[in-house]
Structure formats: structure tokens, C-alpha cells
C-alpha atoms as a PDB file:
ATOM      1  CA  UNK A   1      18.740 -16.335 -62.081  1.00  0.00           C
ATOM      2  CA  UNK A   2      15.885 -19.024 -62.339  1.00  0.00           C
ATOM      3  CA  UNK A   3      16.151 -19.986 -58.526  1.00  0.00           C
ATOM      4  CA  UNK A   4      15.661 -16.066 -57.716  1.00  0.00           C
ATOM      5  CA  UNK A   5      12.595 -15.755 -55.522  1.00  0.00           C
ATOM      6  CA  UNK A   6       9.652 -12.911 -56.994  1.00  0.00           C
ATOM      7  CA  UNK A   7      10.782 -10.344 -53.958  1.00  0.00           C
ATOM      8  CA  UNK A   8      14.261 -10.419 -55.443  1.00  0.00           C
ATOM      9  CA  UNK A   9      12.233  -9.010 -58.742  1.00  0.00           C
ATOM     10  CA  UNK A  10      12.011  -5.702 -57.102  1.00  0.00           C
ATOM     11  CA  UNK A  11      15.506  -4.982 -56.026  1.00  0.00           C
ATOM     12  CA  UNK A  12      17.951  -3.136 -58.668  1.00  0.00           C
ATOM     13  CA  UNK A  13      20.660  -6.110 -58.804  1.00  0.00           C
ATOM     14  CA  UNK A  14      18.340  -8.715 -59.807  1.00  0.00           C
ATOM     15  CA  UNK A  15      17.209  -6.084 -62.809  1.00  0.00           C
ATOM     16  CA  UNK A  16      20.601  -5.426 -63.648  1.00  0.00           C
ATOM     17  CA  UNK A  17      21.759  -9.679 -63.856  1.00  0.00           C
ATOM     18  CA  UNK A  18      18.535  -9.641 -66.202  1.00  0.00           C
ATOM     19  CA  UNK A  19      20.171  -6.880 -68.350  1.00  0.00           C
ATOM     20  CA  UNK A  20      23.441  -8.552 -68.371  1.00  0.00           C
ATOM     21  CA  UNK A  21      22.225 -11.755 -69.173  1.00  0.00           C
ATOM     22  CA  UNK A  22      19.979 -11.141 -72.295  1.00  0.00           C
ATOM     23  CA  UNK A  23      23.331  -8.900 -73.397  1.00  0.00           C
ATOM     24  CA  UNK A  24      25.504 -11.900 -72.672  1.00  0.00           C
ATOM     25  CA  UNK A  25      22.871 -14.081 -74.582  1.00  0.00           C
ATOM     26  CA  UNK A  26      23.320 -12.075 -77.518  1.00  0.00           C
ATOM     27  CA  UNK A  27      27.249 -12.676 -77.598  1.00  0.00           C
ATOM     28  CA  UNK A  28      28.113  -8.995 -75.857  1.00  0.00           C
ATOM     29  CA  UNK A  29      30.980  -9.031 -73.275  1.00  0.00           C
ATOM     30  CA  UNK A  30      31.295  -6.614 -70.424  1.00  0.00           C
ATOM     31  CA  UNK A  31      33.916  -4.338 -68.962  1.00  0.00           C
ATOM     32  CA  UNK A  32      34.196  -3.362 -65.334  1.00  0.00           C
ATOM     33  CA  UNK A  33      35.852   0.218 -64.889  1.00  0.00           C
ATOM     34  CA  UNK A  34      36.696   2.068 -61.737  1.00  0.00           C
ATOM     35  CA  UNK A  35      35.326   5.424 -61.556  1.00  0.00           C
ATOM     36  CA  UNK A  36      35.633   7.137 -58.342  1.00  0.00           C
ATOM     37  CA  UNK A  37      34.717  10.843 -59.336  1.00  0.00           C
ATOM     38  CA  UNK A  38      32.060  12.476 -61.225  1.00  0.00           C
ATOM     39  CA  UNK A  39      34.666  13.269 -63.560  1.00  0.00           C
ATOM     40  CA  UNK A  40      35.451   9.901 -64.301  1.00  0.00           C
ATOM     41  CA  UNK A  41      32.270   8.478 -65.214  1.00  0.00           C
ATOM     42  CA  UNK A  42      31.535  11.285 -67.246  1.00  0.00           C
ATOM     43  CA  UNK A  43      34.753  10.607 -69.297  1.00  0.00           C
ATOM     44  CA  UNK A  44      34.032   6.748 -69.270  1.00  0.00           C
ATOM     45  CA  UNK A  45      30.329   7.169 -70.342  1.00  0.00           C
ATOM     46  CA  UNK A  46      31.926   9.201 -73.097  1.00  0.00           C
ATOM     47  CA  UNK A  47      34.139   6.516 -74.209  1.00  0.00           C
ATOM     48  CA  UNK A  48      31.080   4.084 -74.102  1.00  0.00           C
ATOM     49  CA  UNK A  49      29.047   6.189 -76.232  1.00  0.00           C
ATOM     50  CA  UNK A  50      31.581   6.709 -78.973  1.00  0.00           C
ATOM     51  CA  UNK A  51      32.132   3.027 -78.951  1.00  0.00           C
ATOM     52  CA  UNK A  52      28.346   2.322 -79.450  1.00  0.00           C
ATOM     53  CA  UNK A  53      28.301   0.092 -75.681  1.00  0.00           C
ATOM     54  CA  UNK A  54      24.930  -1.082 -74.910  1.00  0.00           C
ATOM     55  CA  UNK A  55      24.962  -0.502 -71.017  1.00  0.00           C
ATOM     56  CA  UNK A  56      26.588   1.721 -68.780  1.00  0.00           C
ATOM     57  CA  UNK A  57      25.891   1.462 -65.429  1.00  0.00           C
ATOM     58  CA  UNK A  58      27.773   3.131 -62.140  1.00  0.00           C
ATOM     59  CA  UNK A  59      27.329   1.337 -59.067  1.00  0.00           C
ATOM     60  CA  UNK A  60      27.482   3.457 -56.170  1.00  0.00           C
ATOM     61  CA  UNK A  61      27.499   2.542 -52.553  1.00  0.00           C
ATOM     62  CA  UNK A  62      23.310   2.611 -52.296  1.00  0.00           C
ATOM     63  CA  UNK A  63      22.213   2.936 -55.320  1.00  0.00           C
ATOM     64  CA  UNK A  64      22.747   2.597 -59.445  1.00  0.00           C
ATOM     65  CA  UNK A  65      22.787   4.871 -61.807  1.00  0.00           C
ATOM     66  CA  UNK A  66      22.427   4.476 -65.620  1.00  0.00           C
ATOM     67  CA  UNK A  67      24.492   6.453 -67.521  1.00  0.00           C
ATOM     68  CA  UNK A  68      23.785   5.118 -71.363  1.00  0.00           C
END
């Protein structure tokens, strides 16, 4: 993270490693879950909600999408 260069900045992965560090920092763990269908992340970013998670993020093949 501190060797990153400033172009990496405005890419989405670089953002997200940000997010997951200051979360890690403050003593959260993460969970990875696959979710192929629409369904499925709409049922997992239920179960995220209920359980108060932080983040919620689906990856897809060009992009990210936030989902909490």
C-alpha cells in the first residue's frame, strides 16, 4: 500500500485495499462469498445487513459494485 504509485490512486482496487485496510486496522475481519447471480448477492447483501457488516462489495469481471 505505501509503495503504490499516485496513478494507482485512481483505479477502484487500490480504493478498495484502502477500505480494507483502515477496516482491518480497526480489528474487522473479512469474508469472501461467491455470488454468481443477481439473486445471490441480493440474498448475501441481506445477510450482511442484518449482521450490521461494514462493507459489501461484488466484484464483477470489469467493474465493482457496492452493495452496503
Amino acid at each position: 500500500m505505501q509503495s503504490a504509485s499516485q496513478a494507482a490512486g485512481f483505479g477502484s482496487e487500490i480504493t478498495l485495499m484502502r477500505r480494507h485496510l483502515a477496516f482491518a486496522e480497526q480489528g474487522a475481519g473479512w469474508l469472501t462469498v461467491h455470488a454468481p447471480s443477481d439473486d445471490a448477492a441480493n440474498r448475501i447483501t441481506e445477510v450482511a445487513t442484518r449482521f450490521e457488516a461494514l462493507c459489501a462489495v461484488r466484484r464483477r469481471r470489469l467493474a465493482t459494485e457496492d452493495l452496503l
